[in-house]
N, C-alpha and C. Protein backbone atom coordinates (compact mmCIF):
# COMPACT_ATOMS: atom_id res chain seq x y z
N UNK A 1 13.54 2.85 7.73
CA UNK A 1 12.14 2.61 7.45
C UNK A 1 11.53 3.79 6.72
N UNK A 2 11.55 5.06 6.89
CA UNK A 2 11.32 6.09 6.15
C UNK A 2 11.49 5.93 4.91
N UNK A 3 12.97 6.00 4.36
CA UNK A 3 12.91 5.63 3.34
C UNK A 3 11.55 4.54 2.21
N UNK A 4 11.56 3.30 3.12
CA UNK A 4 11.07 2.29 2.62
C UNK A 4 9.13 2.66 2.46
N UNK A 5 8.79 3.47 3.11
CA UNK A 5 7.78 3.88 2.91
C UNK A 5 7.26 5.21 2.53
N UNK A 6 8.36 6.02 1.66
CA UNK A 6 7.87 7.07 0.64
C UNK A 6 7.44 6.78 -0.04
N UNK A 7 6.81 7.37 -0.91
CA UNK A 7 6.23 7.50 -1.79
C UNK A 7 4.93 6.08 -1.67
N UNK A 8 4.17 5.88 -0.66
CA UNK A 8 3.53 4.66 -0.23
C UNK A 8 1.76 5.04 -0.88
N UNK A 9 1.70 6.23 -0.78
CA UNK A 9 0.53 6.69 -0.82
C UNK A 9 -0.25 6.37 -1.96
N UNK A 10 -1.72 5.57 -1.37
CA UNK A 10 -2.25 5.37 -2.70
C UNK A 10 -1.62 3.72 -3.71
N UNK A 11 -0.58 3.58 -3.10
CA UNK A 11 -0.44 1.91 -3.78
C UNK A 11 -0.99 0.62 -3.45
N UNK A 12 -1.14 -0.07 -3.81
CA UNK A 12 -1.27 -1.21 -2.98
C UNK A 12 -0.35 -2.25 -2.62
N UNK A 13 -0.84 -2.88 -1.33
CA UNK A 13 0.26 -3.64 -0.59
C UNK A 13 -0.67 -4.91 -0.28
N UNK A 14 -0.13 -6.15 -0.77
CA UNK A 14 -0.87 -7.15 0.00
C UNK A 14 0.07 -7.84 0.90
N UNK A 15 -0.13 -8.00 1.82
CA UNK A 15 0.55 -8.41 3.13
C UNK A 15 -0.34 -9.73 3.89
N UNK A 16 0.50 -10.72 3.36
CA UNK A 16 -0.35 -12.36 4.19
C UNK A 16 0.94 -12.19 5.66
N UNK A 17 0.18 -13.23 6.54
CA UNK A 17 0.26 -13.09 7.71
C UNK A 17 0.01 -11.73 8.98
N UNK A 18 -0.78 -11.16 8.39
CA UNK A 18 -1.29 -9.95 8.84
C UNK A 18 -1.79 -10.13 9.62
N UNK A 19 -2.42 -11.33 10.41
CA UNK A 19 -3.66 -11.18 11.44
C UNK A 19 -2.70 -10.98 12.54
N UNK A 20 -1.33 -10.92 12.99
CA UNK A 20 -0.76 -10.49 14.30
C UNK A 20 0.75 -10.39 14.14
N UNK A 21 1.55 -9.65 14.72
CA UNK A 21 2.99 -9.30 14.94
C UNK A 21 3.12 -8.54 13.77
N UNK A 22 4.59 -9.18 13.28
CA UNK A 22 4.94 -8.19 11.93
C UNK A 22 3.92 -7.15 11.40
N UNK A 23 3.23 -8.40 10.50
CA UNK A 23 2.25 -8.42 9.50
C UNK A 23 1.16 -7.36 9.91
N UNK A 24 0.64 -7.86 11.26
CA UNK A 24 -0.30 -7.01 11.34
C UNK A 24 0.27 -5.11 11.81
N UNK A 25 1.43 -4.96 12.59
CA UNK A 25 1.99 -3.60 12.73
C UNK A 25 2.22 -3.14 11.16
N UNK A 26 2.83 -3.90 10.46
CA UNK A 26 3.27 -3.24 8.74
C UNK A 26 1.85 -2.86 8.10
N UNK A 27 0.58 -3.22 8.49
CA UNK A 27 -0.44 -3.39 7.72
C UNK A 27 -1.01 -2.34 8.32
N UNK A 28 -1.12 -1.43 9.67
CA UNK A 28 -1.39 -0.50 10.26
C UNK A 28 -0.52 0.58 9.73
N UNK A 29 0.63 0.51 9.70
CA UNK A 29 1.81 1.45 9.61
C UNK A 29 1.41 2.19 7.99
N UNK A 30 1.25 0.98 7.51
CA UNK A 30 1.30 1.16 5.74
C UNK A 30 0.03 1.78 5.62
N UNK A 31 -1.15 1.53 6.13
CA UNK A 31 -2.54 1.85 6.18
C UNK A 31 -2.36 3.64 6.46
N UNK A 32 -1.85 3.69 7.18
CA UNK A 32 -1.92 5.28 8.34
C UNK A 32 -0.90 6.26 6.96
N UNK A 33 0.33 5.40 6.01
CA UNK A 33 0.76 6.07 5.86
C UNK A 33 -0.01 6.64 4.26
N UNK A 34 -1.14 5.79 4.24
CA UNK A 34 -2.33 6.19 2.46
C UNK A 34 -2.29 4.96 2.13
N UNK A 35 -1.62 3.70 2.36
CA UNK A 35 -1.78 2.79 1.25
C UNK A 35 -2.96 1.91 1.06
N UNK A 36 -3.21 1.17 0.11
CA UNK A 36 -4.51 0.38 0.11
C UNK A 36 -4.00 -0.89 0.68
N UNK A 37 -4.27 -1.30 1.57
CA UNK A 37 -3.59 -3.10 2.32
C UNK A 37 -4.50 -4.11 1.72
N UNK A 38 -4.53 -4.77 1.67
CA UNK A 38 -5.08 -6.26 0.94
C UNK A 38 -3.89 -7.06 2.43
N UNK A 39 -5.22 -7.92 3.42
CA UNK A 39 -4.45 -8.66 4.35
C UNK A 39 -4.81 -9.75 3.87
N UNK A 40 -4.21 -10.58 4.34
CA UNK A 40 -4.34 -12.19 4.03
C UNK A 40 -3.38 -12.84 5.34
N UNK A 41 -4.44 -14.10 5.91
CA UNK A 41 -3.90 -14.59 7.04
C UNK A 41 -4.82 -15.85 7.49
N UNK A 42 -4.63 -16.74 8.21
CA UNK A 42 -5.49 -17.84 8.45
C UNK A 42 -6.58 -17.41 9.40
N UNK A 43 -6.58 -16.40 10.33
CA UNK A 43 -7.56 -16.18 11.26
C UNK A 43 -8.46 -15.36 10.86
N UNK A 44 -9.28 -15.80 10.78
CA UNK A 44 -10.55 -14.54 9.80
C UNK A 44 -11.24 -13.88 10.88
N UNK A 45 -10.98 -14.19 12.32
CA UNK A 45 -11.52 -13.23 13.35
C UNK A 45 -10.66 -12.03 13.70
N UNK A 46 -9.39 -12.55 13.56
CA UNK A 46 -8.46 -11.59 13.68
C UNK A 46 -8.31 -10.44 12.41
N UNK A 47 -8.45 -11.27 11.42
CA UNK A 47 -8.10 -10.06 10.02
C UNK A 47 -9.73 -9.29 9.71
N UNK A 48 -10.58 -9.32 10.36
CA UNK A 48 -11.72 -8.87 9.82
C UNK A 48 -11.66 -7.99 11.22
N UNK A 49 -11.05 -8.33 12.73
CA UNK A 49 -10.86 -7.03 13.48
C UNK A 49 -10.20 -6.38 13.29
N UNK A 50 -8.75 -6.89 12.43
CA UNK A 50 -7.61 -5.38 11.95
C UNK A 50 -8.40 -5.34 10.84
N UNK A 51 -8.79 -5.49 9.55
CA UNK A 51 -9.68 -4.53 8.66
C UNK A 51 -10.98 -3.43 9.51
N UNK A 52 -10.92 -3.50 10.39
CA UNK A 52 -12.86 -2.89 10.67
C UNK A 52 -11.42 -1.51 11.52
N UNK A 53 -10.44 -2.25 12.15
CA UNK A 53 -9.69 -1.05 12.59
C UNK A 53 -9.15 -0.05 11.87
N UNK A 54 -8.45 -0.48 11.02
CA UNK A 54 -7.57 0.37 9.70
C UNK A 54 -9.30 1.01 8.97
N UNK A 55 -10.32 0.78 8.71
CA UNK A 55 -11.63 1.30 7.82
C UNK A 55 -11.72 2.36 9.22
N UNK A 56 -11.87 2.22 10.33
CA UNK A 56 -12.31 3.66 11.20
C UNK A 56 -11.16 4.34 11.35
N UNK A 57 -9.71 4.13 10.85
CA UNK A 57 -9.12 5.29 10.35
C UNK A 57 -9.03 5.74 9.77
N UNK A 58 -9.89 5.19 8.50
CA UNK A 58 -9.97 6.30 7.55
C UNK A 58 -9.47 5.41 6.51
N UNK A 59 -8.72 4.38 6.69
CA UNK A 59 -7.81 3.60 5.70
C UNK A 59 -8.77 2.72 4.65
N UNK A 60 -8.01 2.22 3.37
CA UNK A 60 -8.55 1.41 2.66
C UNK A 60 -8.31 0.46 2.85
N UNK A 61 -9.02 -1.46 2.96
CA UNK A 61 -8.59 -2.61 3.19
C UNK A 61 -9.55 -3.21 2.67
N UNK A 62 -8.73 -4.45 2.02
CA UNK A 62 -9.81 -5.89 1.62
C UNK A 62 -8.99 -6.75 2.35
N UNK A 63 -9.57 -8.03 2.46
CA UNK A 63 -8.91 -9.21 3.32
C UNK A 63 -9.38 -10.29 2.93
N UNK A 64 -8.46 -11.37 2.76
CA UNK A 64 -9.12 -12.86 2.64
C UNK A 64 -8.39 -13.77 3.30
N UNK A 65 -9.04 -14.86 3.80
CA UNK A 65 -8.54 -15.75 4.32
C UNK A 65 -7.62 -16.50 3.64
N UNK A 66 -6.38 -17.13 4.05
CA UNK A 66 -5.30 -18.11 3.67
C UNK A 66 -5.58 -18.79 4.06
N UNK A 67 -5.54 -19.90 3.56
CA UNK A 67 -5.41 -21.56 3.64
C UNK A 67 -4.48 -22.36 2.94
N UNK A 68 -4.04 -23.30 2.74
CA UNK A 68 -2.80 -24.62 1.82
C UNK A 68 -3.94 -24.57 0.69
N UNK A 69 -5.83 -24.80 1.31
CA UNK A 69 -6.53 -25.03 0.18
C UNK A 69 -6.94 -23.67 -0.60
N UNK A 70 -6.52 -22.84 -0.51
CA UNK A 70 -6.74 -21.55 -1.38
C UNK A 70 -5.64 -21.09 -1.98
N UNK A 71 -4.44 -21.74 -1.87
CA UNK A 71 -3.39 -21.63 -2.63
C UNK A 71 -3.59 -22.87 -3.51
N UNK A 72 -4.42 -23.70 -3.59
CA UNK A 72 -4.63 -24.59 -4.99
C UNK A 72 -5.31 -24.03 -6.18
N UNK A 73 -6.16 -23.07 -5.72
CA UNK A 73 -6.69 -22.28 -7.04
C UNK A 73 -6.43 -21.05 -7.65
């Protein structure tokens, strides 16, 4: 994993399924280590509490909701 997250700082990462497990630990991990996260996930209660978390560390994040109907446009 080290490896996989040098040089992280400052890029951006968008990561869907973020609002819990994987998604949401990689989106903390990546956050803590400089990166800008862009989450995307169906629960907008959940991804707007991991964005407000990762922003009082200091981290950068935008987030939008996923849907079947937001992958039509």
């Amino acid at each position: 994993m080290k490896n996989l997250v040098h040089g992280i700082k400052g890029k951006v990462v968008v990561i869907t399924g973020a609002s819990s497990g994987i998604g949401e630990a990689t989106a903390v991990m990546l956050a803590e280590r400089g990166a800008k996260v862009v989450l995307g996930a169906r629960g907008l209660d959940r991804l707007q509490s991991l964005a407000r978390r990762i922003e009082r560390a200091g981290g950068e994040v935008a987030m939008h909701k996923l849907t079947l109907e937001s992958a039509k446009t």
